[in-house]
N, C-alpha and C. Protein backbone atom coordinates (compact mmCIF):
# COMPACT_ATOMS: atom_id res chain seq x y z
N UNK A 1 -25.10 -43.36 -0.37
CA UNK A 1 -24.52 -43.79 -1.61
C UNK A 1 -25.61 -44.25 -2.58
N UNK A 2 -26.85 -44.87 -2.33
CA UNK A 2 -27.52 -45.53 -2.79
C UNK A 2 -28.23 -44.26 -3.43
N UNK A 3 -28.92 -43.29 -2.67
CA UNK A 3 -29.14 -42.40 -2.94
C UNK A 3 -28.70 -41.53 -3.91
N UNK A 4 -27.05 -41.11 -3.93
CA UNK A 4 -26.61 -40.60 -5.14
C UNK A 4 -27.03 -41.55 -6.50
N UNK A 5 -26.76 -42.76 -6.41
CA UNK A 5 -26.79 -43.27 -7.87
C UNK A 5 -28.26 -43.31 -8.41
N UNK A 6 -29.25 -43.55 -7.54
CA UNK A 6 -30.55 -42.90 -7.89
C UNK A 6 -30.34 -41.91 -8.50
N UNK A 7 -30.32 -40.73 -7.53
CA UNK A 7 -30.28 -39.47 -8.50
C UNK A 7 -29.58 -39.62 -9.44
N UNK A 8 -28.66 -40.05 -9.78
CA UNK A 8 -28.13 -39.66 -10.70
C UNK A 8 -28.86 -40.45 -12.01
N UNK A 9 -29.25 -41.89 -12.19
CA UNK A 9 -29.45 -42.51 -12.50
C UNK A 9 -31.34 -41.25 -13.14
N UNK A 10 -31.63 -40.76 -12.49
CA UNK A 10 -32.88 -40.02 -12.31
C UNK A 10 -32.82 -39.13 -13.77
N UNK A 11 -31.57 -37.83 -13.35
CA UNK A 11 -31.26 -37.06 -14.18
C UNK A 11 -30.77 -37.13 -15.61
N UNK A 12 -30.31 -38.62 -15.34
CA UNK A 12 -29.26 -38.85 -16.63
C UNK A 12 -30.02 -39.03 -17.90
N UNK A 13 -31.15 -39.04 -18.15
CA UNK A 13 -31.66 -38.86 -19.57
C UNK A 13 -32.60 -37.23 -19.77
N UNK A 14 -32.20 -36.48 -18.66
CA UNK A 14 -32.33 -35.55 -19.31
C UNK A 14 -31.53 -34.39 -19.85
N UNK A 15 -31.46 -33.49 -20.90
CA UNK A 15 -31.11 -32.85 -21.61
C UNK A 15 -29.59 -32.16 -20.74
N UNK A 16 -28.73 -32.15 -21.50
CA UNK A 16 -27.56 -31.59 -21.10
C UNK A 16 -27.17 -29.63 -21.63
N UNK A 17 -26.69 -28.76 -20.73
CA UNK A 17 -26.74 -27.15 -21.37
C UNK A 17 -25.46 -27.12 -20.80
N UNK A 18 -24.78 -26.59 -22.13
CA UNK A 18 -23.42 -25.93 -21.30
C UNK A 18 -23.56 -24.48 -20.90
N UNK A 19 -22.98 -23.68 -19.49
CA UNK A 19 -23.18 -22.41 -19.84
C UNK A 19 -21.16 -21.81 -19.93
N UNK A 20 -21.40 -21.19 -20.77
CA UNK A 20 -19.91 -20.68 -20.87
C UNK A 20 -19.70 -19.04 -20.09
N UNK A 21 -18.65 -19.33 -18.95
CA UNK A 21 -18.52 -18.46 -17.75
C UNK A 21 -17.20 -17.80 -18.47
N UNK A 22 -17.51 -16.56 -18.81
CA UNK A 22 -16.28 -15.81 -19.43
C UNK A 22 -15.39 -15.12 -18.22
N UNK A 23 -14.11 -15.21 -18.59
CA UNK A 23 -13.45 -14.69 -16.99
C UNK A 23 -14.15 -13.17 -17.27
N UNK A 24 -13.56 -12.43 -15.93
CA UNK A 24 -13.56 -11.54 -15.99
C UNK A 24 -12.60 -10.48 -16.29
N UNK A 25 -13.06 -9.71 -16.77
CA UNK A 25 -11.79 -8.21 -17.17
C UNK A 25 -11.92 -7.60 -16.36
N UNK A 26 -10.69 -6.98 -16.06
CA UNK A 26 -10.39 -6.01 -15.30
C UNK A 26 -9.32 -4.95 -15.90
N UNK A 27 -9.57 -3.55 -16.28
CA UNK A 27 -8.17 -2.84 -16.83
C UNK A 27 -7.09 -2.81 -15.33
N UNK A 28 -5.87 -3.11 -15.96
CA UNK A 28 -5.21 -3.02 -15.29
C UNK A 28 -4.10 -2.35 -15.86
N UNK A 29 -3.37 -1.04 -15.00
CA UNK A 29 -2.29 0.06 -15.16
C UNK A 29 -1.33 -0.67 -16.42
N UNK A 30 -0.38 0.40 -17.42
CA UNK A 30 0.29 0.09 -18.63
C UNK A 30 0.89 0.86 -18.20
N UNK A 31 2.19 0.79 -17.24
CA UNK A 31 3.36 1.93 -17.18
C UNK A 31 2.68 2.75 -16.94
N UNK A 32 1.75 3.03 -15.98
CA UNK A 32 1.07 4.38 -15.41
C UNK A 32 1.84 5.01 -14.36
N UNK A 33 1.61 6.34 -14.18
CA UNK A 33 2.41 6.58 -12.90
C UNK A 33 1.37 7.19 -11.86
N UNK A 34 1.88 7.60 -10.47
CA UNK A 34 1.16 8.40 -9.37
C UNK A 34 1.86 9.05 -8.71
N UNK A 35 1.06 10.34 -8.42
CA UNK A 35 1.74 11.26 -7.99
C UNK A 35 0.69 11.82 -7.04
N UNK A 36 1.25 11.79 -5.22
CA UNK A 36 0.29 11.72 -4.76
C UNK A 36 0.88 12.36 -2.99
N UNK A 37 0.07 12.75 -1.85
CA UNK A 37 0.20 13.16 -0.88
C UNK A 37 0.00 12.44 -0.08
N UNK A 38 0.48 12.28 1.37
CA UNK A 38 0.04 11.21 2.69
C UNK A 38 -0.25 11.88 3.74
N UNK A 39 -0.84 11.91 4.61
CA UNK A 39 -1.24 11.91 5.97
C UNK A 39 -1.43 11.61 7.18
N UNK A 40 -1.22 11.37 8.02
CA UNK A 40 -1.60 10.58 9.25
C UNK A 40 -0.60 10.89 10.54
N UNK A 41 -0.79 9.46 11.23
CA UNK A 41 0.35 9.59 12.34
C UNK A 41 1.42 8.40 12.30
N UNK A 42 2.51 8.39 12.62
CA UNK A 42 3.89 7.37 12.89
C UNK A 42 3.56 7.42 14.71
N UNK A 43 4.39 6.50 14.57
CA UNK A 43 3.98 5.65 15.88
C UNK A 43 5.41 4.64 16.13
N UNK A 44 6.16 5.14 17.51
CA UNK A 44 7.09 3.48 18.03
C UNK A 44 6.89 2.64 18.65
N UNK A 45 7.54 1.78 18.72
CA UNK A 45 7.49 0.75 20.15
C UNK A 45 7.97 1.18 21.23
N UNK A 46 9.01 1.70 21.04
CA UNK A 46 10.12 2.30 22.28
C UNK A 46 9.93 3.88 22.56
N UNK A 47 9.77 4.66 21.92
CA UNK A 47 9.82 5.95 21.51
C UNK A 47 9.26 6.90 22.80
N UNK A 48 9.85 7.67 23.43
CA UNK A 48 9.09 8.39 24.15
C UNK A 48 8.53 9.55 23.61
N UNK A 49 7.52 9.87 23.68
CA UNK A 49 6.39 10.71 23.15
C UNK A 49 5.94 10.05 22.00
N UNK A 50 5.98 8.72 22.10
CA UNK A 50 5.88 7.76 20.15
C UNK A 50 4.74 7.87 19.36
N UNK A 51 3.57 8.65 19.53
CA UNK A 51 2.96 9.22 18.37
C UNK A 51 2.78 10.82 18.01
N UNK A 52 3.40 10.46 17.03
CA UNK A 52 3.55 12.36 15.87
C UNK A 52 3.02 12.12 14.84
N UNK A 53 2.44 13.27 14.17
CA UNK A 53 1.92 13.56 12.81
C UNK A 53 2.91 12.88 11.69
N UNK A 54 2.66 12.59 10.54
CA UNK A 54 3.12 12.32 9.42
C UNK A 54 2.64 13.18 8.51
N UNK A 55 3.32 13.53 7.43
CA UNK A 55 3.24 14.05 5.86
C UNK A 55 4.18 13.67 5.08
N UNK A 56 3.90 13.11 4.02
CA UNK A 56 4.67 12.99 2.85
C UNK A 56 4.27 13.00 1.10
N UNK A 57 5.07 12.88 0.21
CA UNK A 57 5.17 12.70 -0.77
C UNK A 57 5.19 11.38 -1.18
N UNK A 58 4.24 10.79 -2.49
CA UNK A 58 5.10 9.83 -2.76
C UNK A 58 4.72 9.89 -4.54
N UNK A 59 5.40 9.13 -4.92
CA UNK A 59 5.68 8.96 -6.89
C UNK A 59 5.86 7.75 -7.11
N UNK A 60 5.17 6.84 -7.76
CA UNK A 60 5.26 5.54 -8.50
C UNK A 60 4.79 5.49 -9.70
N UNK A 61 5.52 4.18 -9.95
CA UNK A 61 4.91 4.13 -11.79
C UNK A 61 4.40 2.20 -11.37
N UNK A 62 3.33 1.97 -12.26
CA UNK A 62 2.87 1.02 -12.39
C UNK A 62 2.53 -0.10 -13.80
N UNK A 63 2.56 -1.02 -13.75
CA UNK A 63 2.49 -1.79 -14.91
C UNK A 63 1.78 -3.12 -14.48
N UNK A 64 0.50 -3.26 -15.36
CA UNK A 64 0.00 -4.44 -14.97
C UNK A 64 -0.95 -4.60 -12.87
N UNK A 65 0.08 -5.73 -12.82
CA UNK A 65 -0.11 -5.72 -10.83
C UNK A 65 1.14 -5.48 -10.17
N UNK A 66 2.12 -5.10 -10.58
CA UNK A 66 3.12 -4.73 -10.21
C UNK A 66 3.54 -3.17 -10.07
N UNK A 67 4.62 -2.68 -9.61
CA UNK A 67 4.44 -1.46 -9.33
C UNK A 67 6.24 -1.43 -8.44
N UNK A 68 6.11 0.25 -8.68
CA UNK A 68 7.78 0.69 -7.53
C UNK A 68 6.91 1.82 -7.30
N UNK A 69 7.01 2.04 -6.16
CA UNK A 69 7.23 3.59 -5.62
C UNK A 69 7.85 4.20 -4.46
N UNK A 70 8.29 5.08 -4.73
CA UNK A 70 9.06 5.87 -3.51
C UNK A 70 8.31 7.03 -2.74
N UNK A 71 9.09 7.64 -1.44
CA UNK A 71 8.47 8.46 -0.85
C UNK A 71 9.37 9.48 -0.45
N UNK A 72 9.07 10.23 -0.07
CA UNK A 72 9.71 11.42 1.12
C UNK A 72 9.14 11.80 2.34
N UNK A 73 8.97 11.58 3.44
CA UNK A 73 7.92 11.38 4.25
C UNK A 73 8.91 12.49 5.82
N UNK A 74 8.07 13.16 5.92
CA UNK A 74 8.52 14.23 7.01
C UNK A 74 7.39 13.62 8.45
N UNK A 75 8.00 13.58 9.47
CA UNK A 75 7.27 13.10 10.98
C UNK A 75 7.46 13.66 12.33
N UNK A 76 6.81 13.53 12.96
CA UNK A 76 6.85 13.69 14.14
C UNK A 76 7.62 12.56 14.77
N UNK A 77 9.40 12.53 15.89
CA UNK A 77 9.04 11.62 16.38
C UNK A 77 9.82 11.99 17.72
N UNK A 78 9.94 12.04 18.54
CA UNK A 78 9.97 12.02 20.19
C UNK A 78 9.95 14.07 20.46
N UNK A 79 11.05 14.50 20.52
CA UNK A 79 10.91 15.62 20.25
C UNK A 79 11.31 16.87 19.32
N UNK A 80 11.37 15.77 17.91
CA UNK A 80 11.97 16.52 16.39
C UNK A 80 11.05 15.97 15.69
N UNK A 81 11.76 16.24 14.58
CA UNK A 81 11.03 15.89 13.38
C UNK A 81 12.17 14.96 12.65
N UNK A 82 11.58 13.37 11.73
CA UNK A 82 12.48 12.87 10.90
C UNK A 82 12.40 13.24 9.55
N UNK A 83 12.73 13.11 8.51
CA UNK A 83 12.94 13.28 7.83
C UNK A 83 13.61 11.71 6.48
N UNK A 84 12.46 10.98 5.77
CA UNK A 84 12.88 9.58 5.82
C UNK A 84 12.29 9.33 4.40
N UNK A 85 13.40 8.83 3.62
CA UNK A 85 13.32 8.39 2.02
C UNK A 85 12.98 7.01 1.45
N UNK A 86 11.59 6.78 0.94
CA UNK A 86 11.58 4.86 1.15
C UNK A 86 11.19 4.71 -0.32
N UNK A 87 11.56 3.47 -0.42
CA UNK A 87 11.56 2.62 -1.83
C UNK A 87 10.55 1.70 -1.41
N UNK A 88 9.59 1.31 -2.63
CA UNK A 88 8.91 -0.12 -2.05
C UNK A 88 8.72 -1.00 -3.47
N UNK A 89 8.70 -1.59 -3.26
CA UNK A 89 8.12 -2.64 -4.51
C UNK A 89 6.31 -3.55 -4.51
N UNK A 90 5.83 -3.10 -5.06
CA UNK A 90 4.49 -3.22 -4.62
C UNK A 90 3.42 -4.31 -5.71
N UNK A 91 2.09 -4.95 -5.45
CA UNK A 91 1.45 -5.98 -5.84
C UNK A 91 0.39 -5.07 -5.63
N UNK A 92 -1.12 -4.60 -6.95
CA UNK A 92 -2.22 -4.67 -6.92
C UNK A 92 -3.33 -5.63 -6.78
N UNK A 93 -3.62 -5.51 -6.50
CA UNK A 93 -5.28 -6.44 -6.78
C UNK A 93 -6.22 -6.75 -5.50
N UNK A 94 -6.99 -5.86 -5.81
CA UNK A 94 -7.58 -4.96 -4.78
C UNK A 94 -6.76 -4.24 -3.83
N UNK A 95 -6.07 -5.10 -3.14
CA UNK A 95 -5.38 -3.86 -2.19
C UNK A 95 -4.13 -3.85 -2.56
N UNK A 96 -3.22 -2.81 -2.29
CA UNK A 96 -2.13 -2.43 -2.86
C UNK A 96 -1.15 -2.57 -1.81
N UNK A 97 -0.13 -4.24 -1.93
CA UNK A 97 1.12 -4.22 -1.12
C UNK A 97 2.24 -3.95 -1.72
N UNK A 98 3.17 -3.63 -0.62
CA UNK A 98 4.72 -3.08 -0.68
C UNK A 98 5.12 -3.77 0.46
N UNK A 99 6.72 -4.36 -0.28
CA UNK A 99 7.71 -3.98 0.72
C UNK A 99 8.88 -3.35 0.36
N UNK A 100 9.18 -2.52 1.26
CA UNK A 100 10.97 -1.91 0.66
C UNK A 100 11.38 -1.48 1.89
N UNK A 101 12.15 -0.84 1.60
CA UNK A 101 13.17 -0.58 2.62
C UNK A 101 12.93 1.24 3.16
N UNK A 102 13.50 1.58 4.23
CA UNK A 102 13.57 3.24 4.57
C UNK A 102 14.48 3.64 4.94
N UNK A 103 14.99 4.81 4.73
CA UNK A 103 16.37 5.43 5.43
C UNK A 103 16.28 6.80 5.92
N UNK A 104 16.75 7.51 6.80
CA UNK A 104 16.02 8.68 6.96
C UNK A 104 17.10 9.09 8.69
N UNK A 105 17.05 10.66 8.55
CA UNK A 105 17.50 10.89 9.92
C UNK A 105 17.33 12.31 10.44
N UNK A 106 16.89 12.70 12.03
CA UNK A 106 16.50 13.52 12.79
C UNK A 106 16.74 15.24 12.59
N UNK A 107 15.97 15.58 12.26
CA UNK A 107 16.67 17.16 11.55
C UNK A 107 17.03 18.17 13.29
N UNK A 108 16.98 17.41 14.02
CA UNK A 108 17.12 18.10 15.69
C UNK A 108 17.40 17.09 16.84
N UNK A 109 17.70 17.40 17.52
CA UNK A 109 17.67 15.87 18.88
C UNK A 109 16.37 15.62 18.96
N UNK A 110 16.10 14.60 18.87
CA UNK A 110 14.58 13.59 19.36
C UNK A 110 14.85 13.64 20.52
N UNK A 111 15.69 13.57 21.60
CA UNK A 111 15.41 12.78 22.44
C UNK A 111 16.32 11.67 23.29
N UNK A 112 15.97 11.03 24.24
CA UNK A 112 16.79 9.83 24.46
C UNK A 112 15.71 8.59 23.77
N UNK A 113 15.91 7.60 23.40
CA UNK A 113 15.65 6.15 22.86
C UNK A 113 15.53 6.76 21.36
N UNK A 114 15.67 7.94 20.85
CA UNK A 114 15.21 8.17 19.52
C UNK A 114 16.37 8.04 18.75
N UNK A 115 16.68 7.45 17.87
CA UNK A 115 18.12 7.02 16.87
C UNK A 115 18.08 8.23 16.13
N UNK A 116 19.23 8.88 16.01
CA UNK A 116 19.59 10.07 14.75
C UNK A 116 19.68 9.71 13.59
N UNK A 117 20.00 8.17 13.43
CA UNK A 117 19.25 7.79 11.95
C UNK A 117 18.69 6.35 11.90
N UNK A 118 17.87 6.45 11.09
CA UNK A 118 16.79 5.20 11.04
C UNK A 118 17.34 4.29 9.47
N UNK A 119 17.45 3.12 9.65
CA UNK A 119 17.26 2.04 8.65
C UNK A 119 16.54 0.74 8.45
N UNK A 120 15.30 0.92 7.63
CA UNK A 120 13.90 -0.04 8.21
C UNK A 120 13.68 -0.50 7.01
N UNK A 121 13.34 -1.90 6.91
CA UNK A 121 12.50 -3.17 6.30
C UNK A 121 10.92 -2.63 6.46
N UNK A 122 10.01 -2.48 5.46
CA UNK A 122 9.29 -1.86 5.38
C UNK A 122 7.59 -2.69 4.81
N UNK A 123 6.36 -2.97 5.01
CA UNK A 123 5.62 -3.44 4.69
C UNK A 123 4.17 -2.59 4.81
N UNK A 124 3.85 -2.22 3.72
CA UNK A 124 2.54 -2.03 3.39
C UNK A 124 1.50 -2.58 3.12
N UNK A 125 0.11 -2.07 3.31
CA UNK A 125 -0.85 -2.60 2.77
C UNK A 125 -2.14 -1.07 2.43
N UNK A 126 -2.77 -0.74 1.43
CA UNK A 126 -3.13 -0.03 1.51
C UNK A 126 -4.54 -0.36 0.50
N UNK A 127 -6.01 0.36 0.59
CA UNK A 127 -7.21 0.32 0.07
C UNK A 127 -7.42 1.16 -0.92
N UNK A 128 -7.27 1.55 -2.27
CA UNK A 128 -7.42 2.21 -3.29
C UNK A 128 -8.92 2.48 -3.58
N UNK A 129 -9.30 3.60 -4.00
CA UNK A 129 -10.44 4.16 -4.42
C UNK A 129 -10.86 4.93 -4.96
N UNK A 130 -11.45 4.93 -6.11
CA UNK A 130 -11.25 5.79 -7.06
C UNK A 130 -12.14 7.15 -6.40
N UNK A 131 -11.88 8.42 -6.86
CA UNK A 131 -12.47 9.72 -6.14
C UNK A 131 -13.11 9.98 -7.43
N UNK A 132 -12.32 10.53 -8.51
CA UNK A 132 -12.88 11.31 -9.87
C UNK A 132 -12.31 10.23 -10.82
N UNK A 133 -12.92 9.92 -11.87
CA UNK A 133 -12.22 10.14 -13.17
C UNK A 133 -12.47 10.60 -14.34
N UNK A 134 -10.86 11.84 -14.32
CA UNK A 134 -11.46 13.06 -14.69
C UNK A 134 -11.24 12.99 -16.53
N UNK A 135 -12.06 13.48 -16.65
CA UNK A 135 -13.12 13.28 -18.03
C UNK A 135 -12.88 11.27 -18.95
N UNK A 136 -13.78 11.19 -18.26
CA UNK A 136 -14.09 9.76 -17.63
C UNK A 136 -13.31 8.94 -18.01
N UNK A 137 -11.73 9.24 -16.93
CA UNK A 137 -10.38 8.59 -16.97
C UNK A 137 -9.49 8.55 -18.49
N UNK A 138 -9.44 9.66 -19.32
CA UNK A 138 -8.55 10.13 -20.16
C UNK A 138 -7.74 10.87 -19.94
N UNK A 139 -8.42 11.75 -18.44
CA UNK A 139 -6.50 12.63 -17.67
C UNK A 139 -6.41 11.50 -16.78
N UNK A 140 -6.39 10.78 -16.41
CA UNK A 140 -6.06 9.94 -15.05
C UNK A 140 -7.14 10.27 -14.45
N UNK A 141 -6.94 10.08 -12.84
CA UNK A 141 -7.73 9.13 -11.92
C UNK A 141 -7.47 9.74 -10.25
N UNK A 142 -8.21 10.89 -9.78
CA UNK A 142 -8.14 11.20 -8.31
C UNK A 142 -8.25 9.51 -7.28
N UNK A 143 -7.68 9.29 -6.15
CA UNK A 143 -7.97 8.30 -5.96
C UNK A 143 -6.97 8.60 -4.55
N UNK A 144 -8.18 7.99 -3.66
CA UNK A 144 -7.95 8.04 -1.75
C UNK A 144 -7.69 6.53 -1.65
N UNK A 145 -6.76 6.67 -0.46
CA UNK A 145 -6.83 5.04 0.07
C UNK A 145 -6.24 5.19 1.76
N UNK A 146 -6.61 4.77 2.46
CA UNK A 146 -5.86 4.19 3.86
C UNK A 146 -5.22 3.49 3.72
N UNK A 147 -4.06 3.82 4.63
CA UNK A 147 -2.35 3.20 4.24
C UNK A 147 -2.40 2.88 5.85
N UNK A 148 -1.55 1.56 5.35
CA UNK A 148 -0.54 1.10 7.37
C UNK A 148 0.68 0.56 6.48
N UNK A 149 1.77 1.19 7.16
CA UNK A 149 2.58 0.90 6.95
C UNK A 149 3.43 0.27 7.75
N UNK A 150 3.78 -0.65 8.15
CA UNK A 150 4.78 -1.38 9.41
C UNK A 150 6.23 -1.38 8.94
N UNK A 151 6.76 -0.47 9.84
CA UNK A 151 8.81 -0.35 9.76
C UNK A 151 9.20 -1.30 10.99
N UNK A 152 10.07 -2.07 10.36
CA UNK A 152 11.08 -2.98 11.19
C UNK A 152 12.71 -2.44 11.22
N UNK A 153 12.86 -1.33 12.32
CA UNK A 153 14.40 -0.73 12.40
C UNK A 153 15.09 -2.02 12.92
N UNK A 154 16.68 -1.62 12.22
CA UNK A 154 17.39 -2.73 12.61
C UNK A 154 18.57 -1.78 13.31
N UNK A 155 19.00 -2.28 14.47
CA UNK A 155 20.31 -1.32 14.72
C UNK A 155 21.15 -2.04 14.82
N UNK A 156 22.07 -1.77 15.78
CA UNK A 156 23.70 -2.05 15.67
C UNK A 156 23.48 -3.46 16.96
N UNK A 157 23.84 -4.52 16.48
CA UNK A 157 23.76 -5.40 17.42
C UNK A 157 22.63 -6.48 17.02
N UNK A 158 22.11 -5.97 15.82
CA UNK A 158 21.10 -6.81 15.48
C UNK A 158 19.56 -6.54 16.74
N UNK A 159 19.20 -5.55 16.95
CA UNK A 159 18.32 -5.33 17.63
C UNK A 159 17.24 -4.68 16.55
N UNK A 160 15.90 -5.11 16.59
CA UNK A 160 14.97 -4.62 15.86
C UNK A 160 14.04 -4.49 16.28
N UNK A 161 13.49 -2.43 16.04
CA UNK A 161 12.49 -1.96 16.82
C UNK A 161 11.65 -1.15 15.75
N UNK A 162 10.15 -1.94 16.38
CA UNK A 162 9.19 -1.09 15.53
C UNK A 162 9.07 0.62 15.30
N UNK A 163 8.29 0.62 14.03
CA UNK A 163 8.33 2.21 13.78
C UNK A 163 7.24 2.14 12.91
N UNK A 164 5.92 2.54 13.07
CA UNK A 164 5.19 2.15 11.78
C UNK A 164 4.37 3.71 11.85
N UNK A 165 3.18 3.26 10.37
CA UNK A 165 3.02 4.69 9.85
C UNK A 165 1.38 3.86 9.82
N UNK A 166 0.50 5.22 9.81
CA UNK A 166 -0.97 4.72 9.49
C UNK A 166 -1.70 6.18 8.81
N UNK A 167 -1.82 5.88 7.90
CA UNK A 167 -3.01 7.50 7.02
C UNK A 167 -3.75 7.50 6.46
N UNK A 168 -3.95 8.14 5.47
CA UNK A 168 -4.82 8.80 4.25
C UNK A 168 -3.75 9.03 3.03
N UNK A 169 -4.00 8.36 1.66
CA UNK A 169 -2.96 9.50 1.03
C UNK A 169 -4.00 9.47 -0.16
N UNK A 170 -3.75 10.83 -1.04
CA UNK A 170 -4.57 11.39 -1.98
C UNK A 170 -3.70 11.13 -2.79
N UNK A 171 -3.83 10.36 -3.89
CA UNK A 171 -3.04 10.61 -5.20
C UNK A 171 -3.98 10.57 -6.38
N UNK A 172 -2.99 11.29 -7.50
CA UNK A 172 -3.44 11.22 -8.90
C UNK A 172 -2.82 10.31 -9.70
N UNK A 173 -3.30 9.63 -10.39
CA UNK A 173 -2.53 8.44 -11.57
C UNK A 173 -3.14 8.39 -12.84
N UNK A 174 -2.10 8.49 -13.60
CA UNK A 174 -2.38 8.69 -14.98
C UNK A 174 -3.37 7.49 -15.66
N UNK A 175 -3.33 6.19 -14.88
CA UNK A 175 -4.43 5.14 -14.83
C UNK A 175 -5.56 5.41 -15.27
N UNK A 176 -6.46 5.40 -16.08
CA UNK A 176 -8.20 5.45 -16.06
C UNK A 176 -9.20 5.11 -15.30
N UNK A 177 -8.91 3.99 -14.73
CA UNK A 177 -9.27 3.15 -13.73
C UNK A 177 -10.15 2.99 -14.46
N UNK A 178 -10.49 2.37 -15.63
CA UNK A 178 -11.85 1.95 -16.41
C UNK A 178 -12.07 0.67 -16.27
N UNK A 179 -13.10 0.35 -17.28
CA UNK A 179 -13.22 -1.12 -17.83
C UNK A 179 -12.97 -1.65 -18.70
């Protein structure tokens, strides 16, 4: 203690500088949209044969750090393919979360433990990165990111079983991604 008031007592007649710390800018999306492809594999908890390929579609529009987008997402899962439509509602800044919901059902028998239709609580998290921006972000913005997606199925009885997704997806967004 004694020590601080020294020092301080030390410094205090000399010269005072303010420095002024300007925030920082960042552009951030104005009703932009994306239009973009996915990749990877889906994966269950229960599922026999529970990892298959994934592909899908997805389309969002963005504003600010906020954001909606939907998907269409075709999979591998026991011994068919699903077929599954999701909504999310999503937060930028740096990484890009969602949650929404999924609905979707078996274009063939899966299987035994495999449900003929799925209804899932849905949570994302995904890494954005810009690839191109093409003619330096006045068409929009090529842009890769790794996606995990975690599905929480709910069935009949109140029983809830995992279903999650992990990829690559390539999209384009009308965004600049400038400064």
């Amino acid at each position: 203690m004694v020590f601080a008031v020294a020092l301080g007592l030390a410094v205090a007649p000399l010269p005072a500088r303010a420095v002024v710390d300007y925030p920082a800018s960042i552009a951030l999306p104005d009703w932009d949209i994306s239009v973009g492809l996915l990749g990877g594999v889906a994966f269950g908890e229960s599922t026999r044969g529970n990892v298959g390929w994934l592909s899908g579609v997805e389309v969002g529009v963005h504003d600010g750090v906020i954001g909606l987008q939907t998907g269409l997402h075709l999979y591998r899962e026991g011994e068919a393919e699903r077929l599954a439509w999701s909504v999310e509602a999503t937060a930028w800044y740096v990484l890009l979360f969602g949650i929404g919901f999924r609905a979707g059902g078996m274009l063939d028998d899966g299987g035994r433990d495999v449900p003929q239709t799925e209804t899932a609580l849905t949570v994302s998290a995904a890494l954005p990165f810009a690839l191109w921006r093409i003619d330096d972000g006045a068409a929009g913005t090529l842009v890769v990111a790794p996606v995990g997606r975690v599905g929480f199925r709910i069935f009949d009885g109140g029983q809830v079983r995992g279903h999650h997704e992990v990829g690559l997806m390539l999209r384009w967004t009308s965004f600049g991604w400038g400064h």
